[in-house]
Protein backbone atom coordinates (compact mmCIF):
# COMPACT_ATOMS: atom_id res chain seq x y z
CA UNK A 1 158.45 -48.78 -32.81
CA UNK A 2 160.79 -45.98 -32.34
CA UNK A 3 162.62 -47.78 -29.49
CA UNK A 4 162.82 -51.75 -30.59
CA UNK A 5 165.69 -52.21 -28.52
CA UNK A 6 164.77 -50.63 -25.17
CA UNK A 7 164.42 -53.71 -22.63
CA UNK A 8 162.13 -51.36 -20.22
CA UNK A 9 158.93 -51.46 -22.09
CA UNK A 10 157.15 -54.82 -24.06
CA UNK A 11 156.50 -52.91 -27.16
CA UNK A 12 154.10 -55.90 -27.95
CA UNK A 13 152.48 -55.52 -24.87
CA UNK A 14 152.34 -51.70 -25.13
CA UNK A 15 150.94 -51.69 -28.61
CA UNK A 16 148.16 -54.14 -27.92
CA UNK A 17 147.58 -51.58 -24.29
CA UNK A 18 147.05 -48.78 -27.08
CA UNK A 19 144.76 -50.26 -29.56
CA UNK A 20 142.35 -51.53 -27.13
CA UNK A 21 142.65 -48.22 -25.06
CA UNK A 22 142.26 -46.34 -28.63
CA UNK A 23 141.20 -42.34 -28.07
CA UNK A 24 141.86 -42.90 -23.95
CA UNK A 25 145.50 -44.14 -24.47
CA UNK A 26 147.20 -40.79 -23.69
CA UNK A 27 144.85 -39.85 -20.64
CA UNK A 28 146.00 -43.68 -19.27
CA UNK A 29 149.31 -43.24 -19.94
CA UNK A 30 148.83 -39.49 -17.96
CA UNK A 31 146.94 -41.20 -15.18
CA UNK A 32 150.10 -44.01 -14.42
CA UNK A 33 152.36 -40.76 -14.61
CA UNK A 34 150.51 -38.94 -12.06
CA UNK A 35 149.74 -42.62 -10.01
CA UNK A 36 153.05 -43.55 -10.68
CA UNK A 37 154.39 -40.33 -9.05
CA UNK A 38 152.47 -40.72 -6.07
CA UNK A 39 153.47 -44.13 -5.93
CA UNK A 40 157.24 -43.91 -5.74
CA UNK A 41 157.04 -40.94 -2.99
CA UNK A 42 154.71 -43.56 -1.07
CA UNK A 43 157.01 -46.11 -1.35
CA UNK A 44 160.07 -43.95 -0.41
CA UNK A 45 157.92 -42.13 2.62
CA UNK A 46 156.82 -45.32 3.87
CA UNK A 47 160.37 -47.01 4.10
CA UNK A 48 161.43 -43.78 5.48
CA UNK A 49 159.15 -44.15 8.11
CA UNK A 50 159.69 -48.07 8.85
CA UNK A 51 156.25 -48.76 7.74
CA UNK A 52 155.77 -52.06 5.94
CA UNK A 53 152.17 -52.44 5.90
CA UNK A 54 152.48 -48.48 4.20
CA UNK A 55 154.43 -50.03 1.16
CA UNK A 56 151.87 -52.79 -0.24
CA UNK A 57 149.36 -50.64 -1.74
CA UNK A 58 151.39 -48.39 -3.39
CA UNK A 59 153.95 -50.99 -4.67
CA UNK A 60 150.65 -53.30 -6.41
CA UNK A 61 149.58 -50.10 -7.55
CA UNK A 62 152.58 -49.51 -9.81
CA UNK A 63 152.56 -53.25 -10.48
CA UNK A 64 149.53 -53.46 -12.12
CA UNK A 65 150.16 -50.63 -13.79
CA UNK A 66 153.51 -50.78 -15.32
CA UNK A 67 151.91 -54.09 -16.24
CA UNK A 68 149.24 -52.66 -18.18
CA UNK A 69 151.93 -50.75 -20.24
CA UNK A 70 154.27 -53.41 -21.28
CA UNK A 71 156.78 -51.91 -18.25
CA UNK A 72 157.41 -55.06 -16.92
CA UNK A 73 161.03 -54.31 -15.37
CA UNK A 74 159.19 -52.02 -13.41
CA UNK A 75 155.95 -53.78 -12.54
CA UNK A 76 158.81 -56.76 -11.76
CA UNK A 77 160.79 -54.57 -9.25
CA UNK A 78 157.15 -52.93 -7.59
CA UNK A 79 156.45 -56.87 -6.99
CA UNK A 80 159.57 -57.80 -5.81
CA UNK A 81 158.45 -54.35 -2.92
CA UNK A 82 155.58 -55.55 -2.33
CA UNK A 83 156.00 -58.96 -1.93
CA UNK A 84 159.13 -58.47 0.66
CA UNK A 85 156.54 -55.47 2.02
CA UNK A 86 153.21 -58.16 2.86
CA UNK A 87 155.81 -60.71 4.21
CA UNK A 88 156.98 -57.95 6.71
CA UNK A 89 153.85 -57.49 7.93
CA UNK A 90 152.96 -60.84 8.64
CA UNK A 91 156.05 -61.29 10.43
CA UNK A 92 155.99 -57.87 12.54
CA UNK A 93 159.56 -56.72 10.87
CA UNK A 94 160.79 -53.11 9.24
CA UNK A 95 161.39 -53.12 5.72
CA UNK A 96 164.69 -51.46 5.93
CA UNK A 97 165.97 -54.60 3.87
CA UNK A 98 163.73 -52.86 1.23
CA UNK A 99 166.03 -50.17 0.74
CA UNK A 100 168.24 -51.34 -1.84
CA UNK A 101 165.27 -52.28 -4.49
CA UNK A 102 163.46 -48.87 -3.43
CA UNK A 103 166.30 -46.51 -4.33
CA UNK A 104 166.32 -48.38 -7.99
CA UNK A 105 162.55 -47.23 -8.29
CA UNK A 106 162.44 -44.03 -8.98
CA UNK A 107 165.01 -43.93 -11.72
CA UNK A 108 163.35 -46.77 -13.01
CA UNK A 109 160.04 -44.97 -13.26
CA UNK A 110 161.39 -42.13 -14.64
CA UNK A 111 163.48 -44.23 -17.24
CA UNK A 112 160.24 -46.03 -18.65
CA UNK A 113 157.70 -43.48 -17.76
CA UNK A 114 160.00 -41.30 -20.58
CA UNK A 115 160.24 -43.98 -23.13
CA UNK A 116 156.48 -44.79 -22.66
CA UNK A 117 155.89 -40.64 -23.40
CA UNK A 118 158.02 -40.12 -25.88
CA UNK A 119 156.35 -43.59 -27.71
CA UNK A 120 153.33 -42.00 -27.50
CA UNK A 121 153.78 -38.38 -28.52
CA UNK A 122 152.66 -37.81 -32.03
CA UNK A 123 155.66 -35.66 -32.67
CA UNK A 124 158.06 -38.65 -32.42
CA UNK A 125 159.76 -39.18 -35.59
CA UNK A 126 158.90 -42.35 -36.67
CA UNK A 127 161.49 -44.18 -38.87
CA UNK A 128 159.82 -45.40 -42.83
CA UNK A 129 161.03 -48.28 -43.86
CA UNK A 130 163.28 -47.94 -46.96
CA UNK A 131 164.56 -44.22 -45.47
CA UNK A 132 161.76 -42.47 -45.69
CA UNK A 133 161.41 -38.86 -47.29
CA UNK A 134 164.02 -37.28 -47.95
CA UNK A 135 166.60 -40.33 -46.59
CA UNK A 136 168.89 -42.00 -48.04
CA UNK A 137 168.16 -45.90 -48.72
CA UNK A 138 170.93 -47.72 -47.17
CA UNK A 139 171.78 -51.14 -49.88
């Protein structure tokens, strides 16, 4: 894989997500963009507005999700959301306590949502082992 190193994305996880998703991989991967999205501005427009209960959806959401892809940093922080988000409902508080993990979210997202593209783009360079054409062989 192009990005071995990356600690955003389970390139084990994300390799198995593509084989067994085959032709469909790309639409997936373009649906948890788009859900993904929606789910952040959720997340931020429901803290905004005090509402815990109006965190939990779209927090599992992009928990199950990211999970699907291998994103587990992601799918970890959405779960840490939504679990803080159902135990402020059953206790009647505002999730303003929320606001420190929410504001990582989106630049989280957008960190692994690119690696997970780029991964998956057919245009990515992949790296041969041995050099490749027209590379020199490192000894």
């Amino acid at each position: 894989m192009a990005f071995e190193g990356s600690t955003l994305v389970d390139w084990n996880v994300y390799a198995r997500a593509k084989a067994e998703l085959g032709g469909g991989f790309v639409r997936i991967l373009g649906y948890f963009r788009e859900d993904g999205v929606k789910s952040v501005a959720a997340i931020e427009a429901a803290l905004r507005a005090k509402n815990a209960a109006g965190l939990v959806i779209p927090a599992h959401t992009l928990k199950g999700e990211a999970r699907q892809f291998g994103a587990e940093p992601l799918a970890e922080l959405a779960e840490v959301i939504e679990t803080f988000a159902r135990g402020c409902v059953e206790r009647q508080e505002t999730p303003e306590q929320a606001l420190p993990d929410v504001v990582k979210l989106r630049p989280l997202f957008g960190e692994t949502l690119a690696l997970l593209e780029r991964e998956a783009n057919p245009l990515v360079e992949r790296r041969a082992a041995g050099g490749g054409f027209g590379r020199k062989v490192a000894r």
